[in-house]
N, C-alpha and C. Protein backbone atom coordinates (compact mmCIF):
# COMPACT_ATOMS: atom_id res chain seq x y z
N UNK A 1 -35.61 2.97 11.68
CA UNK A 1 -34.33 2.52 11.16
C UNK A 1 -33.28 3.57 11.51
N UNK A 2 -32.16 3.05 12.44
CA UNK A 2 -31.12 3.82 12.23
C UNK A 2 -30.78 4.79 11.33
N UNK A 3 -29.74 5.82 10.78
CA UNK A 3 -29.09 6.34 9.47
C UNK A 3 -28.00 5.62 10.02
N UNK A 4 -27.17 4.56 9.04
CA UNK A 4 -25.37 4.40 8.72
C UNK A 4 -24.48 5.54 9.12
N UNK A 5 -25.14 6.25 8.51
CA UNK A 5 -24.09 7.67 7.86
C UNK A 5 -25.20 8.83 8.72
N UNK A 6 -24.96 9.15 10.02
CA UNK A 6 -25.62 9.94 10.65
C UNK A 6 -24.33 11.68 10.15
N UNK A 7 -25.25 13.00 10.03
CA UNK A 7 -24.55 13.98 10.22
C UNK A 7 -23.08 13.90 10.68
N UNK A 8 -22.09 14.83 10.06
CA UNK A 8 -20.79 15.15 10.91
C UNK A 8 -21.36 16.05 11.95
N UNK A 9 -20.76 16.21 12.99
CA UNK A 9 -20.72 17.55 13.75
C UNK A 9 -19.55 18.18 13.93
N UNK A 10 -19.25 19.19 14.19
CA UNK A 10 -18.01 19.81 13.80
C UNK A 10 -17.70 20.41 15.34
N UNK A 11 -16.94 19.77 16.03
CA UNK A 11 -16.84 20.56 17.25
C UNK A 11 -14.86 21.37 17.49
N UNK A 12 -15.61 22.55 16.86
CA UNK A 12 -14.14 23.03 16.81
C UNK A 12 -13.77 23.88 18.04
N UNK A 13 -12.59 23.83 18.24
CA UNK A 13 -12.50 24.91 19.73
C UNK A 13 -12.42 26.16 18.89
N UNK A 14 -13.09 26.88 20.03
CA UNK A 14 -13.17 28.63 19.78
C UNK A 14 -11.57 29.25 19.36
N UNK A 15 -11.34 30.46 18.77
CA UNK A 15 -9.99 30.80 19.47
C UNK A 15 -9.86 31.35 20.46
N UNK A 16 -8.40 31.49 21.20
CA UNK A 16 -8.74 32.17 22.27
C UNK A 16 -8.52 33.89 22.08
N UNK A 17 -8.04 34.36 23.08
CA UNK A 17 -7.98 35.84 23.14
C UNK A 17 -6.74 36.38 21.88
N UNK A 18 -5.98 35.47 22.29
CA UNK A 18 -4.89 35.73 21.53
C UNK A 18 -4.83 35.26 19.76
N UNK A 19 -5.47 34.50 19.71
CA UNK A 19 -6.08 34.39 18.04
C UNK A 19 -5.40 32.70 17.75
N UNK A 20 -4.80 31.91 18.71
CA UNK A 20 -4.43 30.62 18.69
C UNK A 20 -5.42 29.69 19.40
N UNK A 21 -5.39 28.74 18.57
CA UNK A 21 -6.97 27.43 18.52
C UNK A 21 -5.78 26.76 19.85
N UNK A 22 -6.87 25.91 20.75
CA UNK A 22 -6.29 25.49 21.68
C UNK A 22 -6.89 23.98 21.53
N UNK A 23 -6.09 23.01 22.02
CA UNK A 23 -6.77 21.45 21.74
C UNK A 23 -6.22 21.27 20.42
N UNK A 24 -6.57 20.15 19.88
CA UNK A 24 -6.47 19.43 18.52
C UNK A 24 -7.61 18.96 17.77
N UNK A 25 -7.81 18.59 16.63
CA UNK A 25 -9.16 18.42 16.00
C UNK A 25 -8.95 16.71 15.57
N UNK A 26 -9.80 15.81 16.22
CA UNK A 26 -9.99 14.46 15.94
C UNK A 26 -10.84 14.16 15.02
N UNK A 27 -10.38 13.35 14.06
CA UNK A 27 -11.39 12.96 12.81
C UNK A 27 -12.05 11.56 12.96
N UNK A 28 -13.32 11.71 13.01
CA UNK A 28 -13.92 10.28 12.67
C UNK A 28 -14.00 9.83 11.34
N UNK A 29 -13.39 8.36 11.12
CA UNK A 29 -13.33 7.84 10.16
C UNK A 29 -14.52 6.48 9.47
N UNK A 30 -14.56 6.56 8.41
CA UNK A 30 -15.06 5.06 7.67
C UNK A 30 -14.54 4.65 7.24
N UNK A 31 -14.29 3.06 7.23
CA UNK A 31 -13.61 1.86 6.70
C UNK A 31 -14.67 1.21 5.88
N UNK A 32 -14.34 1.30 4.69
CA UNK A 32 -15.40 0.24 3.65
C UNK A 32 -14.46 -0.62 2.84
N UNK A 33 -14.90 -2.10 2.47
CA UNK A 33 -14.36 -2.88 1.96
C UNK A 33 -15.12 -2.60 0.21
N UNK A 34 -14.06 -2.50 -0.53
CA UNK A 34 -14.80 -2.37 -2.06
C UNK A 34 -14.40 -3.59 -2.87
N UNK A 35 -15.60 -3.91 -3.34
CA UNK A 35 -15.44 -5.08 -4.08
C UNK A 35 -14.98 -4.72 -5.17
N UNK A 36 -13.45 -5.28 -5.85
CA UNK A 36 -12.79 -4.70 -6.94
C UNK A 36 -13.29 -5.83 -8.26
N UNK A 37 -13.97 -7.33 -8.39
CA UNK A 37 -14.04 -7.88 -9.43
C UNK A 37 -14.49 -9.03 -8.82
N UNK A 38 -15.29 -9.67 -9.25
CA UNK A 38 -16.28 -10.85 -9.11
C UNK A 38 -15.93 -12.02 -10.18
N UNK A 39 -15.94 -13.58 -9.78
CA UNK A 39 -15.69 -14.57 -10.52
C UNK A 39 -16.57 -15.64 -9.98
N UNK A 40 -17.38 -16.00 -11.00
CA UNK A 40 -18.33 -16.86 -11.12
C UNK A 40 -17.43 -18.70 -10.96
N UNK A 41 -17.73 -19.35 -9.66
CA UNK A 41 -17.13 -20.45 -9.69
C UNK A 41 -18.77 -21.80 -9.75
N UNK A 42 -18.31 -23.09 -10.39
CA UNK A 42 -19.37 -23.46 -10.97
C UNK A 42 -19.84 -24.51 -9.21
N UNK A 43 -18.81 -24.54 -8.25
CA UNK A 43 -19.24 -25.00 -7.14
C UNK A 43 -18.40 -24.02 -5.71
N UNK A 44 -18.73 -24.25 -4.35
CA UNK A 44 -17.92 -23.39 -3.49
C UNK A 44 -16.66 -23.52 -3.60
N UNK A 45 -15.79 -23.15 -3.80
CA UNK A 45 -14.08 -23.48 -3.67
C UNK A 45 -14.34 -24.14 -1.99
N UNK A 46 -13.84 -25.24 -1.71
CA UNK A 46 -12.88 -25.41 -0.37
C UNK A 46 -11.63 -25.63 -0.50
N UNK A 47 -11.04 -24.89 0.66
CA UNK A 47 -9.70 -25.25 0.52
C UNK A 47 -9.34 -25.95 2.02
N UNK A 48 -9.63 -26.96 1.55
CA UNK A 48 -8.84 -27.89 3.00
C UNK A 48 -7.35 -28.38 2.76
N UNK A 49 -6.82 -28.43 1.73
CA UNK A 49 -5.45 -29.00 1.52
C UNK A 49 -4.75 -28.01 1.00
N UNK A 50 -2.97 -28.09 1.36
CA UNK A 50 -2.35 -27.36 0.64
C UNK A 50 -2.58 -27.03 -1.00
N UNK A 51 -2.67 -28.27 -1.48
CA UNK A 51 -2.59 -28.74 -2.68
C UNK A 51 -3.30 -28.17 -3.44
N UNK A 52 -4.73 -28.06 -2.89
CA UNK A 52 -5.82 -26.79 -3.44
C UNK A 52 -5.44 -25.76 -3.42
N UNK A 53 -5.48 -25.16 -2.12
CA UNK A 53 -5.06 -23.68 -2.15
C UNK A 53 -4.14 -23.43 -3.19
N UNK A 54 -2.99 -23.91 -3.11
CA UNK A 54 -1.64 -23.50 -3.97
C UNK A 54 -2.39 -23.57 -5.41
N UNK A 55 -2.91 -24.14 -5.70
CA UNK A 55 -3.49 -24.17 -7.39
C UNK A 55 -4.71 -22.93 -7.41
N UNK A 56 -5.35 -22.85 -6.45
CA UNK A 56 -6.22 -21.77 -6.29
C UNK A 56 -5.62 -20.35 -6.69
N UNK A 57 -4.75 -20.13 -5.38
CA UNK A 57 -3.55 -18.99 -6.13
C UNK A 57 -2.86 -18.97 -6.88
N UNK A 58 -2.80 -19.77 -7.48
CA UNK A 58 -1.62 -19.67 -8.75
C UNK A 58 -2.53 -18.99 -9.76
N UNK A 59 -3.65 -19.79 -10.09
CA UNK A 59 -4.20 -19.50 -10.97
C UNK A 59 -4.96 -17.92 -11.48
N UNK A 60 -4.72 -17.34 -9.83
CA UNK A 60 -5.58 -16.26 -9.85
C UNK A 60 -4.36 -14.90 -10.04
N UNK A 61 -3.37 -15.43 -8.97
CA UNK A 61 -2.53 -14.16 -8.96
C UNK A 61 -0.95 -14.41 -9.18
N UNK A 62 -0.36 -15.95 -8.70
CA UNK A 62 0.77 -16.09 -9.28
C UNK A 62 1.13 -16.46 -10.64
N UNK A 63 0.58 -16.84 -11.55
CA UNK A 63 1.05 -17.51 -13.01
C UNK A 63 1.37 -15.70 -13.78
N UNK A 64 2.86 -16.55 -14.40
CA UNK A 64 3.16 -15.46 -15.10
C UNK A 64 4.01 -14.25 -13.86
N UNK A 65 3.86 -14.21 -12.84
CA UNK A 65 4.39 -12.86 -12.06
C UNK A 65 5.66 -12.91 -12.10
N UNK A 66 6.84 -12.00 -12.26
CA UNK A 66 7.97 -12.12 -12.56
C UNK A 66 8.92 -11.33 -10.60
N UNK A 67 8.05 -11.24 -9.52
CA UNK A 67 8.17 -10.76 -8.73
C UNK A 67 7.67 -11.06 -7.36
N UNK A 68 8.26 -10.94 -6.43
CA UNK A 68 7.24 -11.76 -5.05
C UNK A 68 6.20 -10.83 -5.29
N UNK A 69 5.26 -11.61 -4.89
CA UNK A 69 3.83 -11.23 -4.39
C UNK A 69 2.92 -12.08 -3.25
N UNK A 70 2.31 -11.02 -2.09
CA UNK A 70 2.06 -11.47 -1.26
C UNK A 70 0.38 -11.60 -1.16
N UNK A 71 -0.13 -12.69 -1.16
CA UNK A 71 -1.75 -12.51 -1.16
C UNK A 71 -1.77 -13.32 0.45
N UNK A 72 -3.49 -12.59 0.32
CA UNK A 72 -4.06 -13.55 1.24
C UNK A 72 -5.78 -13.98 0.91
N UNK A 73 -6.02 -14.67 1.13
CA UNK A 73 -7.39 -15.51 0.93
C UNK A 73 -8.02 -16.07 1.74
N UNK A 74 -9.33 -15.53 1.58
CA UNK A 74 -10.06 -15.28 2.78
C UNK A 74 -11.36 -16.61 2.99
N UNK A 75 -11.98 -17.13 3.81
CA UNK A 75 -12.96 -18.38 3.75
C UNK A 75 -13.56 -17.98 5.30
N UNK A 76 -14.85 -18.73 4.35
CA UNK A 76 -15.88 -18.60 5.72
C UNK A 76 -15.78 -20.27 6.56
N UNK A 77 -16.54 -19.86 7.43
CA UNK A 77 -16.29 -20.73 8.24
C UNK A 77 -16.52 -22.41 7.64
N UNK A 78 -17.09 -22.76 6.88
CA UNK A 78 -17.33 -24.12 6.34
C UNK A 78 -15.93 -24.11 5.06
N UNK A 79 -14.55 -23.39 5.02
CA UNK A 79 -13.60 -23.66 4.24
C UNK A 79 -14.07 -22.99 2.54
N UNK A 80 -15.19 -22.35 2.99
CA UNK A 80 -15.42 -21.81 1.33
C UNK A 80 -14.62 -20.31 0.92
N UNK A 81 -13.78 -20.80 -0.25
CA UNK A 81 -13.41 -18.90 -0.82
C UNK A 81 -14.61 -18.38 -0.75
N UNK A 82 -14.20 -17.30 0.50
CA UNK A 82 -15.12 -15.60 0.25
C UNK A 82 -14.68 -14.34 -0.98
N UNK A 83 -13.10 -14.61 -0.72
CA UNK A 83 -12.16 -12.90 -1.27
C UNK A 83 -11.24 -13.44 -1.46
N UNK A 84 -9.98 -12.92 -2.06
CA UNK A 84 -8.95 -12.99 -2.24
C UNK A 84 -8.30 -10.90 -2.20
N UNK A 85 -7.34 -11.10 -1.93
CA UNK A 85 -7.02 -9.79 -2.08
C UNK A 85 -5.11 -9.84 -2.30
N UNK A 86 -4.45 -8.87 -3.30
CA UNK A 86 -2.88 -9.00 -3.31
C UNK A 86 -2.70 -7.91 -1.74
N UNK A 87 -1.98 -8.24 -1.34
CA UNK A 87 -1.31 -7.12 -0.07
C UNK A 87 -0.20 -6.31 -0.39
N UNK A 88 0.54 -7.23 -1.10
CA UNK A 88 2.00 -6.63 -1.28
C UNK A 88 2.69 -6.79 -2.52
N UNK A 89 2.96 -6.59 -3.43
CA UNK A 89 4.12 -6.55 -4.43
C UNK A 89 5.85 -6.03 -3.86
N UNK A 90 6.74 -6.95 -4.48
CA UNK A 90 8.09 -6.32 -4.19
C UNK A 90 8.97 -6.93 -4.79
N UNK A 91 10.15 -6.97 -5.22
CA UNK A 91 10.89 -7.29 -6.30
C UNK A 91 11.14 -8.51 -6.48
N UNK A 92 12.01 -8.73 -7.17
CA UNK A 92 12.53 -10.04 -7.48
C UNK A 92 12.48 -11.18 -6.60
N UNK A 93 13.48 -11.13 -4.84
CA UNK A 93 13.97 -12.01 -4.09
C UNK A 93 13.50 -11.91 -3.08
N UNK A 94 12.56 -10.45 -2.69
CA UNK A 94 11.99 -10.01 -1.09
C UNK A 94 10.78 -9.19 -1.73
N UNK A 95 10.05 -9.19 -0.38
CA UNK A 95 8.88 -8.74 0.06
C UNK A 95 8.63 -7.96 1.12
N UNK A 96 8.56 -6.34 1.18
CA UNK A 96 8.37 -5.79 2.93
C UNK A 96 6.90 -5.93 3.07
N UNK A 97 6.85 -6.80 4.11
CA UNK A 97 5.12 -6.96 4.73
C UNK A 97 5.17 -6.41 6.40
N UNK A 98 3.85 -6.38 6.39
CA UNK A 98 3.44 -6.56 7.38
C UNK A 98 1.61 -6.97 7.88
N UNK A 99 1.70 -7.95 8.86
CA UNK A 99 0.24 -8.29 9.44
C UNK A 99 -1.21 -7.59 8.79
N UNK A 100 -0.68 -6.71 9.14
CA UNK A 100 -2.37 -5.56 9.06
C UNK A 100 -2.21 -5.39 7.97
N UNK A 101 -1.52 -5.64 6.69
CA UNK A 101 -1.89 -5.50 5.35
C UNK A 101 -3.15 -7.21 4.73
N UNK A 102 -2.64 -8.14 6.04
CA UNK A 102 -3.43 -9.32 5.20
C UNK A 102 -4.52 -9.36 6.05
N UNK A 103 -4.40 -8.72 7.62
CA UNK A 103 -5.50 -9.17 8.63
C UNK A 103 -6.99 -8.06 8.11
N UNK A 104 -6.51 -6.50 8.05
CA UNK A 104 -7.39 -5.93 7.58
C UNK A 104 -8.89 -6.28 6.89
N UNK A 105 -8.05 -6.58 5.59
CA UNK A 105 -9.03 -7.11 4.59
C UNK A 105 -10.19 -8.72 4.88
N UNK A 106 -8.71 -9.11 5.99
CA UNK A 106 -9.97 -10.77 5.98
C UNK A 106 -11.15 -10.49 7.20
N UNK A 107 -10.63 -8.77 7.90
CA UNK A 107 -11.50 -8.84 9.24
C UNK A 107 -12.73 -8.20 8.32
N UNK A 108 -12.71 -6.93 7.50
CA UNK A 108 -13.67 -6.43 7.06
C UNK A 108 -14.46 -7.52 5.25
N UNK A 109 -13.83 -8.40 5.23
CA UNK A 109 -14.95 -9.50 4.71
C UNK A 109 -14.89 -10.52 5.57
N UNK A 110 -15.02 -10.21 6.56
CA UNK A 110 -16.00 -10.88 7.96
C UNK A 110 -15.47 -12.41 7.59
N UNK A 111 -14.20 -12.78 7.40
CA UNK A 111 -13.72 -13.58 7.08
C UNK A 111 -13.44 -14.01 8.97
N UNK A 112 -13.57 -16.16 8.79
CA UNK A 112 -13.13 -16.52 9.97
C UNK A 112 -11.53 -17.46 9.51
N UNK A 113 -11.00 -17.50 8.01
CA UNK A 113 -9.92 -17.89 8.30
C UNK A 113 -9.40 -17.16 7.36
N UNK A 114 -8.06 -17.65 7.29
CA UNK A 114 -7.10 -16.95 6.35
C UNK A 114 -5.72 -17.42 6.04
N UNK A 115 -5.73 -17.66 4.73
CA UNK A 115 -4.65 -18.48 4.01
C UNK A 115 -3.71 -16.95 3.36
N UNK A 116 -2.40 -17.01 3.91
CA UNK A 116 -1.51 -16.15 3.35
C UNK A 116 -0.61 -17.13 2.38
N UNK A 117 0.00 -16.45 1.51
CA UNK A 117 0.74 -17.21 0.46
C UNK A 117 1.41 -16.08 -0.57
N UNK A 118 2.47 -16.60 -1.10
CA UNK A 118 3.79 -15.68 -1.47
C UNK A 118 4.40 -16.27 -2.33
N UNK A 119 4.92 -15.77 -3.48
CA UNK A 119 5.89 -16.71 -4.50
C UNK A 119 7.25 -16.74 -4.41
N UNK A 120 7.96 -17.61 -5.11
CA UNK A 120 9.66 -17.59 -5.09
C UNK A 120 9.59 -17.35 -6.60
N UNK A 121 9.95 -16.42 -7.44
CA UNK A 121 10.06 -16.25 -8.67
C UNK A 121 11.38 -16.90 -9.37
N UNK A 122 11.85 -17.80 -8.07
CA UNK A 122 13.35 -18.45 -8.67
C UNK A 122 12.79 -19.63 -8.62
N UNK A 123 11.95 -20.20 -8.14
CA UNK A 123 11.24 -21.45 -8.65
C UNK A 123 11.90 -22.33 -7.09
N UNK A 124 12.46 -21.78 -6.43
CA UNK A 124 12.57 -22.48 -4.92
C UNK A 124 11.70 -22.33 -4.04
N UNK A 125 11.76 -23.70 -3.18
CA UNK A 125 10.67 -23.66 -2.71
C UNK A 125 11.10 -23.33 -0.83
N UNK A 126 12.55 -23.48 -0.40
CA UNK A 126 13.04 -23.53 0.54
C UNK A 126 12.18 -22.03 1.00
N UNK A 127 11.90 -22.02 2.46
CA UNK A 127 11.69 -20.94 3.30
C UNK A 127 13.18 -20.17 3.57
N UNK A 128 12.75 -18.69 3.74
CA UNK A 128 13.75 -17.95 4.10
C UNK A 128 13.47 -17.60 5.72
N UNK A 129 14.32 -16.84 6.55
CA UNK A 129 14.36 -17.12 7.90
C UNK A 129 13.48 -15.85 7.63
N UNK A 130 13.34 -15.39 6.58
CA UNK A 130 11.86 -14.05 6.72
C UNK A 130 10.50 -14.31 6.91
N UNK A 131 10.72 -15.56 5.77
CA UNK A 131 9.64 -15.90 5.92
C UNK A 131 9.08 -16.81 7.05
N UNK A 132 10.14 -17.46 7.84
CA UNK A 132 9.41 -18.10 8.96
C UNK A 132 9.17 -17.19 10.12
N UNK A 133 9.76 -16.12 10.13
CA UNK A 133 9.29 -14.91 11.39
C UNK A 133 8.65 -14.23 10.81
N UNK A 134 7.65 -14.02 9.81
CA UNK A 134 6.61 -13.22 9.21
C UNK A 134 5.75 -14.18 9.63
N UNK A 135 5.50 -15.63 9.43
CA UNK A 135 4.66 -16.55 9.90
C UNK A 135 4.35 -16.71 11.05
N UNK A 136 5.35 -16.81 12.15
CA UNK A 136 5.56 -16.43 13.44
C UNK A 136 4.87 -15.53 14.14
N UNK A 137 4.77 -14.43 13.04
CA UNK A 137 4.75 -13.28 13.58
C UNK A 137 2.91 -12.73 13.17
N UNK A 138 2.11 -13.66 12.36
CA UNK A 138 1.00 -13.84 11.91
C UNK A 138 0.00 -14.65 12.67
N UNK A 139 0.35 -15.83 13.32
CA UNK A 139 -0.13 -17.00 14.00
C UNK A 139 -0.62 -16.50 15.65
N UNK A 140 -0.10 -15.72 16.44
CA UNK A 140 -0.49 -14.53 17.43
C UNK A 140 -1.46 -13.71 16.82
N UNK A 141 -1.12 -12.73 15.93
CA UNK A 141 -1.99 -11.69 15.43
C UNK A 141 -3.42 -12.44 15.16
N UNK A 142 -3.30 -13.20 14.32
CA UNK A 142 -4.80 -13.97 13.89
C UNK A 142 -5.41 -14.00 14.90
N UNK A 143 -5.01 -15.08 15.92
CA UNK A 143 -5.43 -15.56 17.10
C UNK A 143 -6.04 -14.77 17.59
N UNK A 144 -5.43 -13.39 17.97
CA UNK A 144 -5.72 -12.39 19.15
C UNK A 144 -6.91 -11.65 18.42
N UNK A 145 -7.46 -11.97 17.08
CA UNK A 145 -8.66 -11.27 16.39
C UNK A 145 -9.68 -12.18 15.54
N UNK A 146 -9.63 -13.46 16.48
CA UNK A 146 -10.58 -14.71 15.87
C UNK A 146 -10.14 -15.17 15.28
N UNK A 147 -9.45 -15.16 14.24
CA UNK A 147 -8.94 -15.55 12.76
C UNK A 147 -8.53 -16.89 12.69
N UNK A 148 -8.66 -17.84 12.13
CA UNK A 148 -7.93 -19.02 11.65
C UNK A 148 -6.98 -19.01 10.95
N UNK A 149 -5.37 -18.69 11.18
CA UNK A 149 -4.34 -18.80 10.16
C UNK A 149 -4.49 -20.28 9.90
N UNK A 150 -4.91 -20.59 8.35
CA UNK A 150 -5.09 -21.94 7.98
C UNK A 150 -4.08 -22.64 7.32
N UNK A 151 -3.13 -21.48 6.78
CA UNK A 151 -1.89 -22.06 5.95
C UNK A 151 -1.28 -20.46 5.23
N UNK A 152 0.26 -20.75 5.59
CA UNK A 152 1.43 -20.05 4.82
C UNK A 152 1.99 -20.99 3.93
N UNK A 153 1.62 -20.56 2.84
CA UNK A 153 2.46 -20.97 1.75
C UNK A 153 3.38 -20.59 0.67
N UNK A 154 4.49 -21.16 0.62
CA UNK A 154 5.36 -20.73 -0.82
C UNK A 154 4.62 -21.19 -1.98
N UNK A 155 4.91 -20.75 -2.90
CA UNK A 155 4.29 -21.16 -4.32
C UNK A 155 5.19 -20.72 -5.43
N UNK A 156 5.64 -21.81 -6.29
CA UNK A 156 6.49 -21.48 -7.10
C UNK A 156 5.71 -22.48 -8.53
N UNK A 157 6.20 -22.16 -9.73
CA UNK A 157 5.89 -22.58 -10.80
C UNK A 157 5.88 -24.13 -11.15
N UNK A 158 5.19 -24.86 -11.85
CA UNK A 158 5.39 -26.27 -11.50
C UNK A 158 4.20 -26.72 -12.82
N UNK A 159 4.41 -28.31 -13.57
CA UNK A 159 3.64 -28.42 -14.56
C UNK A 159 2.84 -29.63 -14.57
N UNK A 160 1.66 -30.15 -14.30
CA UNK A 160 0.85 -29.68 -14.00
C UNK A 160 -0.09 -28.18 -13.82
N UNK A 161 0.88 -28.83 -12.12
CA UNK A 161 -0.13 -27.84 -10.93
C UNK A 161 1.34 -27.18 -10.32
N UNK A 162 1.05 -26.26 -9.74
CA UNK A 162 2.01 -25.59 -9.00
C UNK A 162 2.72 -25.86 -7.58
N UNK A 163 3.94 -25.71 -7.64
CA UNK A 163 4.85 -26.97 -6.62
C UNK A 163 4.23 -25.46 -5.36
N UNK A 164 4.52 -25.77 -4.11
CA UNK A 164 4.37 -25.74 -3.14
C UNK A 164 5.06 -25.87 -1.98
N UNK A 165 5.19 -25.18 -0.31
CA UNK A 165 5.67 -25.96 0.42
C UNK A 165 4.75 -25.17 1.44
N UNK A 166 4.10 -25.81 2.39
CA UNK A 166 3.09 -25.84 3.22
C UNK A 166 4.12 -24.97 4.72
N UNK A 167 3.79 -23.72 5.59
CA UNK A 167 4.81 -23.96 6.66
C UNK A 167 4.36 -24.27 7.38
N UNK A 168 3.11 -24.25 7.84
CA UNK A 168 2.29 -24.79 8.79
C UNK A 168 2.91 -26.46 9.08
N UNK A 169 3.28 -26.83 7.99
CA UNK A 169 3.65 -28.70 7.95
C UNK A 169 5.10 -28.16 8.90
N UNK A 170 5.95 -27.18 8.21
CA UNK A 170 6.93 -26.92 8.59
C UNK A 170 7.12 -26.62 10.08
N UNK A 171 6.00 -25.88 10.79
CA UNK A 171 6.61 -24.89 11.93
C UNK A 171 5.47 -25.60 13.05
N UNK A 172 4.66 -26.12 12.31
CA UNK A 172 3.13 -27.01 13.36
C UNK A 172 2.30 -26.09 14.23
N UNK A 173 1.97 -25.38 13.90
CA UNK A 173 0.98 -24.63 14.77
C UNK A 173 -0.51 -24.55 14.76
């Protein structure tokens, strides 16, 4: 059997004559995914429709938030929740994101799709021109690393179930 976790080796340059290290020192790193909390569901979640998803997240990370928040949610290849993870918090009306905060997490739970989704804490559901070039700007990235972008969604408060607007319906990709 292999070791995971084989020895560091430490290959440092000597000094030289003059008492200054020559070269630079490169660090090898580990990336581990930590499982932060587990929820017992009584069948697989699929999420094939907006309509799901959006109630999926609401329930988990938008109800009650007084602030955008940016998740993404992760499924294996037959449409079943694997993970969920928040990426981003940010105030009231905006959100600074970027890609590798949602792609990260869905590559290291070996995730093959990925549903991003975001709230309007004003209860609108209209897209902002941010949000359609963050989407834009997601639908490449996925691609170029397997990924299934399966759906961007707004999610805003709603009674019932939580209103919604799909951009994928919006932008067709």
């Amino acid at each position: 059997m292999v070791n995971p976790d084989p020895p560091i080796v430490s290959r440092r340059r000597k000094p030289t004559s003059q008492g200054a290290v020559q070269g630079h020192t490169v660090t090898r790193y580990k990336v581990r995914l930590i499982k932060e909390d587990e929820e017992i569901v009584g069948e697989p979640k699929t999420l094939v429709r907006p309509v799901e998803m959006a109630a999926f997240l609401w329930n988990r990370v938008f109800d009650g938030v007084d602030r955008e928040v940016v998740c993404g949610a992760y499924v294996d290849g037959m449409s079943r929740v694997i993970g969920w993870t928040i990426a981003y918090v940010g105030c009231l009306s905006r959100c600074s994101v970027e890609p590798r905060g949602l792609i990260v997490p869905a590559l290291l739970a070996n995730a093959s799709g990925l549903i991003i989704a975001h709230n309007h804490p004003s209860g609108k559901l209209e897209a902002s021109a941010e949000d359609f070039y963050f989407t834009k700007r997601m639908v490449p990235a996925c691609e170029l690393l397997g990924l299934e972008l399966i759906d961007s969604l707004i999610i805003a408060e709603g009674r019932p179930t939580p209103r919604w607007t799909s951009l994928k319906a919006v932008l067709g990709w």
